[in-house]
Protein backbone atom coordinates (compact mmCIF):
# COMPACT_ATOMS: atom_id res chain seq x y z
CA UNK A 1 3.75 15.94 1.09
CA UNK A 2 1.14 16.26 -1.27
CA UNK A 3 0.04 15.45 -4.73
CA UNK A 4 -1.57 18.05 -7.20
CA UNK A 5 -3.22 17.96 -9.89
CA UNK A 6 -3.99 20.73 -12.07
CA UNK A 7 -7.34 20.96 -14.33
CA UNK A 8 -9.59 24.05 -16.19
CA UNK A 9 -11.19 24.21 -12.94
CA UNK A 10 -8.05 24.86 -10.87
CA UNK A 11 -5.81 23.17 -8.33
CA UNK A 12 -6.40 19.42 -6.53
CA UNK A 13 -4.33 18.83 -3.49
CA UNK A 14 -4.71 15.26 -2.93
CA UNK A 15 -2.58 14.90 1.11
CA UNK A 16 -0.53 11.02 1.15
CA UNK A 17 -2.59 9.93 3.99
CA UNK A 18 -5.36 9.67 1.40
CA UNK A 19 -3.11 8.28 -1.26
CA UNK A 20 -1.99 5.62 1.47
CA UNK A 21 -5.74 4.79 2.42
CA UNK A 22 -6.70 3.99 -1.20
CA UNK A 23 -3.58 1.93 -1.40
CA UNK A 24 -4.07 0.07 1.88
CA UNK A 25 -7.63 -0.85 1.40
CA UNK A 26 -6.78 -1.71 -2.90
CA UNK A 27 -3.85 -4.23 -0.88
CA UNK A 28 -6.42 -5.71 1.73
CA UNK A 29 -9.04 -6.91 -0.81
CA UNK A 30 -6.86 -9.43 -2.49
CA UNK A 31 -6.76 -13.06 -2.14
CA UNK A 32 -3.57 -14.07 0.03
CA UNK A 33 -2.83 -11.33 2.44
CA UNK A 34 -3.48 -11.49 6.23
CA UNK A 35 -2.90 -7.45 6.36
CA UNK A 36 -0.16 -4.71 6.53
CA UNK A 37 2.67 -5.21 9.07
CA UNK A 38 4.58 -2.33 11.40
CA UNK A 39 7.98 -3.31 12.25
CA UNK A 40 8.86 -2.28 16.18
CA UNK A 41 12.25 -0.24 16.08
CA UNK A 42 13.07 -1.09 19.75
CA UNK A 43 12.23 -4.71 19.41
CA UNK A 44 12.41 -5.38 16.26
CA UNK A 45 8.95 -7.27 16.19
CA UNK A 46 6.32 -7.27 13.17
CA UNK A 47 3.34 -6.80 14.18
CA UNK A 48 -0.05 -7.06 12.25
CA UNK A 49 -1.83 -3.61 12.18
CA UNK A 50 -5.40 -3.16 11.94
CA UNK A 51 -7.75 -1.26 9.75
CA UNK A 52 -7.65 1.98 11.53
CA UNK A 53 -3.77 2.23 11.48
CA UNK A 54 -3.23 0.46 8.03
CA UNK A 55 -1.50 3.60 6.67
CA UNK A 56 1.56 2.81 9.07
CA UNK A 57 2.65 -0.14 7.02
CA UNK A 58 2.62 1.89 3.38
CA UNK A 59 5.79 3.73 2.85
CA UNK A 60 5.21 6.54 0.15
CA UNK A 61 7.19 8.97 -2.01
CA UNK A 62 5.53 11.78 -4.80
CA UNK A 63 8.23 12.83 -6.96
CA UNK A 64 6.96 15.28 -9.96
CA UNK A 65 3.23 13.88 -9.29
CA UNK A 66 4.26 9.96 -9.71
CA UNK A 67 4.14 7.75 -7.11
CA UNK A 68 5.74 5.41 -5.51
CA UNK A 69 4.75 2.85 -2.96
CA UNK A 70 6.08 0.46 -0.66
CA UNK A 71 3.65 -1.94 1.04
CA UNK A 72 4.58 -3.77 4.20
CA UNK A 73 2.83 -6.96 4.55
CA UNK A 74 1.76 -10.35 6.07
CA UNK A 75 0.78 -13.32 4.21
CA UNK A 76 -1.28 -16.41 4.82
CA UNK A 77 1.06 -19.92 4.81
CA UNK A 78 0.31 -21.90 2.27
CA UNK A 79 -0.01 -19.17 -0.45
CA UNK A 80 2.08 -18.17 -3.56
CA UNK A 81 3.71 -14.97 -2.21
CA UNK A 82 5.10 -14.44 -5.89
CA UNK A 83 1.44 -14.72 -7.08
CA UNK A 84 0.26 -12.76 -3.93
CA UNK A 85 2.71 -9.72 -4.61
CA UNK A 86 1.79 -9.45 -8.81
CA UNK A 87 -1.96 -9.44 -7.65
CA UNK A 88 -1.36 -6.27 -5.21
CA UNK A 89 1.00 -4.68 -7.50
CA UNK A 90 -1.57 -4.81 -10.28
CA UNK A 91 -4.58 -4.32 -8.02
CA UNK A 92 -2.87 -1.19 -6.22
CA UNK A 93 -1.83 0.59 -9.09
CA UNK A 94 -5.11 0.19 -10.66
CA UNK A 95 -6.75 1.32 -8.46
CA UNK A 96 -4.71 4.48 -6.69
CA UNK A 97 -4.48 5.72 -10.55
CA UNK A 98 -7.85 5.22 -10.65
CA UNK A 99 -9.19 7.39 -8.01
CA UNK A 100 -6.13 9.97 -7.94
CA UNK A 101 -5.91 10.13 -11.51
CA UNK A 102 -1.68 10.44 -10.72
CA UNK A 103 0.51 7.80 -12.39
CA UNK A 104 2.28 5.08 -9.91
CA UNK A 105 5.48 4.64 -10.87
CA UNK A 106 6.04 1.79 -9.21
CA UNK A 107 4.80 -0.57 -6.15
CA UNK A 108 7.01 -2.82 -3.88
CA UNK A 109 6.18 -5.33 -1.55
CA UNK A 110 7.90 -6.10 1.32
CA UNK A 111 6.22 -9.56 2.84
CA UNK A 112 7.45 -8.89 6.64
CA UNK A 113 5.80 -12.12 8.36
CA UNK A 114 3.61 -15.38 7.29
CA UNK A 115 0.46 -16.32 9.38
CA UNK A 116 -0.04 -19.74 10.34
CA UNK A 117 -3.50 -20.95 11.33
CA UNK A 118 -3.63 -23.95 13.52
């Protein structure tokens, strides 16, 4: 599954991992979120994935070069998730339109766990 865009210069083939990438680390830098979660199928268990597998919690679909994202995550206790999830909507398509130069149609976040810090 990939994206292309098409320019005077020719064709840009832009794979989802990358797409994914730019989302996950756009997600990570804002104020609220512990990281992206991976739900076990056998267990059922969340668990809290780190940077090197982040693409694992980002479910992604390209339909006629628009995209669409789903972001699995974990928040910190204590925090606004309503707050938390307009920030990373706004921040992620900002910035994945940004660097792709595709449209995201639209971006939802699934909080799968809170962290609590004793």
């Amino acid at each position: 599954m990939t994206a292309k865009l098409e320019n005077e210069y020719g064709v840009i083939s832009i794979d989802h991992e990358v797409i994914a990438r730019i989302a996950g680390y756009a997600a990570m830098e804002c104020y609220g979120i512990v990281g992206m979660a991976a739900k076990n199928v056998r267990d059922g268990l969340v668990q809290l994935l780190k940077l090197e597998s982040l693409t694992k919690g980002i479910k992604m679909k390209i339909n006629a070069n628009k995209i669409s994202l789903g972001l699995h995550i974990i928040v910190e206790y204590g925090t606004n998730i309503s707050a938390i999830a307009d920030n990373i909507i706004s921040t992620v398509t900002y910035t994945v339109e940004e660097y792709t130069g595709l449209a995201v149609e639209e971006v939802k976040i699934f909080v799968d766990g809170i962290r609590v810090d004793n």
